[in-house]
PDB file of N, CA and C in Angstrom:
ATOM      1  N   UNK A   1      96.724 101.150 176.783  1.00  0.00           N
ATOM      2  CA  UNK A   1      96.116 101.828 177.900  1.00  0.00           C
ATOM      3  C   UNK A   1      97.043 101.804 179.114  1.00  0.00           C
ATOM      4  N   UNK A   2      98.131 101.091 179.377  1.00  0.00           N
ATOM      5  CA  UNK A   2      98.831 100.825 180.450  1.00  0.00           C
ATOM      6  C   UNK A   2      99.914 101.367 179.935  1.00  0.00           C
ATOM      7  N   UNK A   3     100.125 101.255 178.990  1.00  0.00           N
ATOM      8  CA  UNK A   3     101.363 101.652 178.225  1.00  0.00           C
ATOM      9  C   UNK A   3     102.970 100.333 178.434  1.00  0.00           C
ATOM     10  N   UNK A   4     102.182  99.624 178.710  1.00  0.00           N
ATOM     11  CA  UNK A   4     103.019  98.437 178.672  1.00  0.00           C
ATOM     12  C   UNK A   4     102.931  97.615 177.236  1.00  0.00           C
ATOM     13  N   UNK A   5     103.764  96.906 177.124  1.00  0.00           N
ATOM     14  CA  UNK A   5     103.758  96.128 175.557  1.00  0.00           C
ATOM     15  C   UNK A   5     102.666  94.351 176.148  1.00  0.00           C
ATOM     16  N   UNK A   6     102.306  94.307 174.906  1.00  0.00           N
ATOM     17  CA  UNK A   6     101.576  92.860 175.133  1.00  0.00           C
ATOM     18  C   UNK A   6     102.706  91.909 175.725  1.00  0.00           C
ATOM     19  N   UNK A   7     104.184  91.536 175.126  1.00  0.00           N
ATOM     20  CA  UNK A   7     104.974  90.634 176.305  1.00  0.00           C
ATOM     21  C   UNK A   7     105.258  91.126 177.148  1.00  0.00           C
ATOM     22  N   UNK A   8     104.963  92.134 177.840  1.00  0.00           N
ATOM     23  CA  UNK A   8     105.103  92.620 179.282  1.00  0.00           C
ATOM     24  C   UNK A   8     103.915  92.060 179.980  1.00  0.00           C
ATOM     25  N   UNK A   9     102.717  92.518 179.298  1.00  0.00           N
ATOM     26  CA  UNK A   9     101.641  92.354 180.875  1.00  0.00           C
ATOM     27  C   UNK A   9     101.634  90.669 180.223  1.00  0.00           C
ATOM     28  N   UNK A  10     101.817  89.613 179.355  1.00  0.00           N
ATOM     29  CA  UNK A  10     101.840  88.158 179.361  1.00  0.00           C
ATOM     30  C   UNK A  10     102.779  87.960 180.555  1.00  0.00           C
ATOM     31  N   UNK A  11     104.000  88.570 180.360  1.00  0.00           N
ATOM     32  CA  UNK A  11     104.983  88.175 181.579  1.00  0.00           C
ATOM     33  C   UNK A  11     104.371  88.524 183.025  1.00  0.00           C
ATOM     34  N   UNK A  12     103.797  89.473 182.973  1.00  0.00           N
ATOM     35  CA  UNK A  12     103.254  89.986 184.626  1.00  0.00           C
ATOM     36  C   UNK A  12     101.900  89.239 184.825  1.00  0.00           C
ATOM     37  N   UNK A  13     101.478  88.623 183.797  1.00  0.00           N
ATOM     38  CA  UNK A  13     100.139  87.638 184.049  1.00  0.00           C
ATOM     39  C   UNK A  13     100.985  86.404 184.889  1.00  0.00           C
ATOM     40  N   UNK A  14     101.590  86.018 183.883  1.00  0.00           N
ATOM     41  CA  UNK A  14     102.238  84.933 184.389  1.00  0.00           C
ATOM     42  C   UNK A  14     102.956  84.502 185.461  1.00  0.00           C
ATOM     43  N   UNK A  15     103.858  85.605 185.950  1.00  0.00           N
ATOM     44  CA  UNK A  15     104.192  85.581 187.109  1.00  0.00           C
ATOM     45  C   UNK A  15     102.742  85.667 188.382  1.00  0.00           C
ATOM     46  N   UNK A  16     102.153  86.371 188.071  1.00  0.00           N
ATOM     47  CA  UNK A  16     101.042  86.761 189.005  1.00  0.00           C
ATOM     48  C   UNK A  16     100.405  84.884 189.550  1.00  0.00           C
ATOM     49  N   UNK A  17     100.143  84.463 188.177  1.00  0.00           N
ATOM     50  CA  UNK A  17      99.288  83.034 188.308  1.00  0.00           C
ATOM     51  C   UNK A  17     100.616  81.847 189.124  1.00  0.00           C
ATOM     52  N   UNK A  18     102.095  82.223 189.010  1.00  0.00           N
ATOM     53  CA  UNK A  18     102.909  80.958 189.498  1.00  0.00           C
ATOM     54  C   UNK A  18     103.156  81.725 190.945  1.00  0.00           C
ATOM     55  N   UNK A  19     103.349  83.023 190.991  1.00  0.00           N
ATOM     56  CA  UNK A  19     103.510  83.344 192.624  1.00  0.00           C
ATOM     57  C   UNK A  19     102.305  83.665 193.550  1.00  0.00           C
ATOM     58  N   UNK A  20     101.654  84.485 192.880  1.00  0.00           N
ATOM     59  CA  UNK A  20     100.356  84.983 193.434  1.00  0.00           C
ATOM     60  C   UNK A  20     100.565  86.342 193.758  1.00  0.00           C
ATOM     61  N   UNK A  21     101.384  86.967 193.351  1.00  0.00           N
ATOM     62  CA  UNK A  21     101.993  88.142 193.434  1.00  0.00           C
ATOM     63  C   UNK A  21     102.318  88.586 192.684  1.00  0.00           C
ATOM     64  N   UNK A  22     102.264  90.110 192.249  1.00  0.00           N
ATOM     65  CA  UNK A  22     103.199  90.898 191.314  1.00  0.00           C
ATOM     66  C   UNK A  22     104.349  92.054 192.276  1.00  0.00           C
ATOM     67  N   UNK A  23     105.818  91.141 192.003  1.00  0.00           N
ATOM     68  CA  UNK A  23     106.690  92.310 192.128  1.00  0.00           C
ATOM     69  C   UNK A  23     107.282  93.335 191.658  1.00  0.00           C
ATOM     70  N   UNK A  24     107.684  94.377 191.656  1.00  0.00           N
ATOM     71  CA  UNK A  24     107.889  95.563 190.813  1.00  0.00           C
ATOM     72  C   UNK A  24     109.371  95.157 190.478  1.00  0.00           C
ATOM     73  N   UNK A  25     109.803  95.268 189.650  1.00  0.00           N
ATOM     74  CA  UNK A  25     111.184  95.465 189.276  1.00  0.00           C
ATOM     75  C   UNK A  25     111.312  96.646 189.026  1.00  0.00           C
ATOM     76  N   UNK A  26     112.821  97.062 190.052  1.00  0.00           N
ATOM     77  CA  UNK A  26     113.270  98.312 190.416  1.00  0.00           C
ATOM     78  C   UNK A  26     113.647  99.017 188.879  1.00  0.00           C
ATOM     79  N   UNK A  27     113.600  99.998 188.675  1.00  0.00           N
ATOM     80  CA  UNK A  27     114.060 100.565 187.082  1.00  0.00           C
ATOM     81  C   UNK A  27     115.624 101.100 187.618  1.00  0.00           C
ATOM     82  N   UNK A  28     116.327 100.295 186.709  1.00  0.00           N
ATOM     83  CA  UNK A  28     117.601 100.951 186.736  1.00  0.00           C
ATOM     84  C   UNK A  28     118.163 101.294 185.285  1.00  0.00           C
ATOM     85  N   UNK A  29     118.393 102.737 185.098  1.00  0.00           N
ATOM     86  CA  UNK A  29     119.264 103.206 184.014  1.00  0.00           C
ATOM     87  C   UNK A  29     120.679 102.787 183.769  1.00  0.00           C
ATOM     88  N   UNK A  30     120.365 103.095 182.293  1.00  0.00           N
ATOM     89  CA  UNK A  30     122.008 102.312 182.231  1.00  0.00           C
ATOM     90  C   UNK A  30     122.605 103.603 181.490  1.00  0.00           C
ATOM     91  N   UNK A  31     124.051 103.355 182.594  1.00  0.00           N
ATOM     92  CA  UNK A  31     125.009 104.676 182.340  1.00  0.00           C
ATOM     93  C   UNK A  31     126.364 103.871 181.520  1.00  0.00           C
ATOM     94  N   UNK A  32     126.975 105.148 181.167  1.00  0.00           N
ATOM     95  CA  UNK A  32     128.339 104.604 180.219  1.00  0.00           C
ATOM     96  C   UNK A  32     128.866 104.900 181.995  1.00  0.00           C
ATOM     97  N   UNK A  33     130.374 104.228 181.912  1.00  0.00           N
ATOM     98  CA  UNK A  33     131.092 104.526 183.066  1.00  0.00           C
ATOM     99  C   UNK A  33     131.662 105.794 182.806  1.00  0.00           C
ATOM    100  N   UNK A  34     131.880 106.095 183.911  1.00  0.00           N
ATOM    101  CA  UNK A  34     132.895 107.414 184.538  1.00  0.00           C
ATOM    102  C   UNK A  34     134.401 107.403 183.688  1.00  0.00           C
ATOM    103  N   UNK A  35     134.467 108.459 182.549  1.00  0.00           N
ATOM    104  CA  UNK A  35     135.992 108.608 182.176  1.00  0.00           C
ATOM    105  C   UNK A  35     136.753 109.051 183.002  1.00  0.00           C
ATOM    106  N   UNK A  36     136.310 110.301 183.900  1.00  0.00           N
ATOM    107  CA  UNK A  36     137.159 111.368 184.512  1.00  0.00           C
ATOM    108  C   UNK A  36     136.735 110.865 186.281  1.00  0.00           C
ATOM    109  N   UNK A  37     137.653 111.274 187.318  1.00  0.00           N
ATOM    110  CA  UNK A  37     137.407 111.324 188.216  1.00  0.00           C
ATOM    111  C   UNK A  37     137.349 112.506 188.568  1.00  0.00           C
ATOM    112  N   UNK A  38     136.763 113.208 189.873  1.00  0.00           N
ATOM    113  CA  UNK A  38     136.396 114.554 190.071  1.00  0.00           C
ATOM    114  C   UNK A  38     137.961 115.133 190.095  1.00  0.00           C
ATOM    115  N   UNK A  39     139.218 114.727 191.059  1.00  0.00           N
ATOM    116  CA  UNK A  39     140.190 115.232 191.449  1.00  0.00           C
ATOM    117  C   UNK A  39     140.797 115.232 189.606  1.00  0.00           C
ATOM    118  N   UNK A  40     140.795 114.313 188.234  1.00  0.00           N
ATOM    119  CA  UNK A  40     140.620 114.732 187.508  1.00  0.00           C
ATOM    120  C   UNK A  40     140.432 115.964 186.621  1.00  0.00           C
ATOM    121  N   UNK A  41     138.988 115.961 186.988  1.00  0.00           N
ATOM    122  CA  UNK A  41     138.140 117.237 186.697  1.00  0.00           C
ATOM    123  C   UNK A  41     139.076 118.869 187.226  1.00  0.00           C
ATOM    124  N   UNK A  42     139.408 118.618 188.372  1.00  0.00           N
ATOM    125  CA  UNK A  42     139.716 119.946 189.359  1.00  0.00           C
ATOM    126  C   UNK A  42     141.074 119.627 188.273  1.00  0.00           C
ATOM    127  N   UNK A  43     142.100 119.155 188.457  1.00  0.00           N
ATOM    128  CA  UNK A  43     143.271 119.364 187.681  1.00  0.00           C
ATOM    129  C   UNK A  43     143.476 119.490 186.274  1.00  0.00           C
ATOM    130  N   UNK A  44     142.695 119.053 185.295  1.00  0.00           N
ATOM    131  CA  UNK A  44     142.245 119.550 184.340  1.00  0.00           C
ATOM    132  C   UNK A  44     141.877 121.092 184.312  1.00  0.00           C
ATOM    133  N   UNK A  45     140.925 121.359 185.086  1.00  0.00           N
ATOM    134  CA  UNK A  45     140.481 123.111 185.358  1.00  0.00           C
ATOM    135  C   UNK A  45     141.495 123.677 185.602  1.00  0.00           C
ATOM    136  N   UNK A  46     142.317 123.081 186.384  1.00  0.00           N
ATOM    137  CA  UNK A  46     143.617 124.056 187.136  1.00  0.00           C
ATOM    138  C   UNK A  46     144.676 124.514 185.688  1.00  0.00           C
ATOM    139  N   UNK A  47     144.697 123.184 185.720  1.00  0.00           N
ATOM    140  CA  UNK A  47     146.139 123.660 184.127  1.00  0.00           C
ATOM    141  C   UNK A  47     145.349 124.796 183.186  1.00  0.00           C
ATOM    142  N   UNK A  48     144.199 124.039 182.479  1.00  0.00           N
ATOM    143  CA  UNK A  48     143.173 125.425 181.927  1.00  0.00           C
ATOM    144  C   UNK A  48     143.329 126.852 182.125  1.00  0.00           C
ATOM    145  N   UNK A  49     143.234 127.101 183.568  1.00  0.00           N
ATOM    146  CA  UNK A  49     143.560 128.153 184.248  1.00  0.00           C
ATOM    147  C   UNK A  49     144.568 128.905 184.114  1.00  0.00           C
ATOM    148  N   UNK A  50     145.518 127.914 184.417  1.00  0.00           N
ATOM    149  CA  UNK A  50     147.363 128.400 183.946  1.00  0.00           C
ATOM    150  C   UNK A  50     147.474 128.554 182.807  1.00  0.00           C
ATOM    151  N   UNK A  51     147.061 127.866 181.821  1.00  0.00           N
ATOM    152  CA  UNK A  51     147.115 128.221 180.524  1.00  0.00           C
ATOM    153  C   UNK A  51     146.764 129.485 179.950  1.00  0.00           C
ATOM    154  N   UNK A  52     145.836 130.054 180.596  1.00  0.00           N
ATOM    155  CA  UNK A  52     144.639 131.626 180.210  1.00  0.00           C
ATOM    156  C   UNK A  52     145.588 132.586 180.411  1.00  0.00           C
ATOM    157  N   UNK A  53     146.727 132.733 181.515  1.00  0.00           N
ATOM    158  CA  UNK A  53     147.230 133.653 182.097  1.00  0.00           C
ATOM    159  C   UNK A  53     148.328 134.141 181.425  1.00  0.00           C
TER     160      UNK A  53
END
């Protein structure tokens, strides 16, 4: 109904009963890192470019 898993709301019980509080933990996605940098990107396009012509 919450759509949380049973060791989730045990963990958010639990915290609730030792702080007296429930804090949200921020959601952070997890990314692969950056291969290319933008100035990269633009010089890559550029040669591309030269290449077509």
């Amino acid at each position: 109904m919450t759509g949380l898993s049973r060791a989730q709301v045990t963990r958010l019980i639990r915290q609730y009963r030792q702080r007296g509080e429930l804090v949200p933990a921020r959601y952070r996605r997890h990314r692969f890192a950056g291969k290319y940098t933008f100035a990269d990107v633009e010089l890559l396009a550029t040669v591309d470019e030269e290449g077509q012509t």
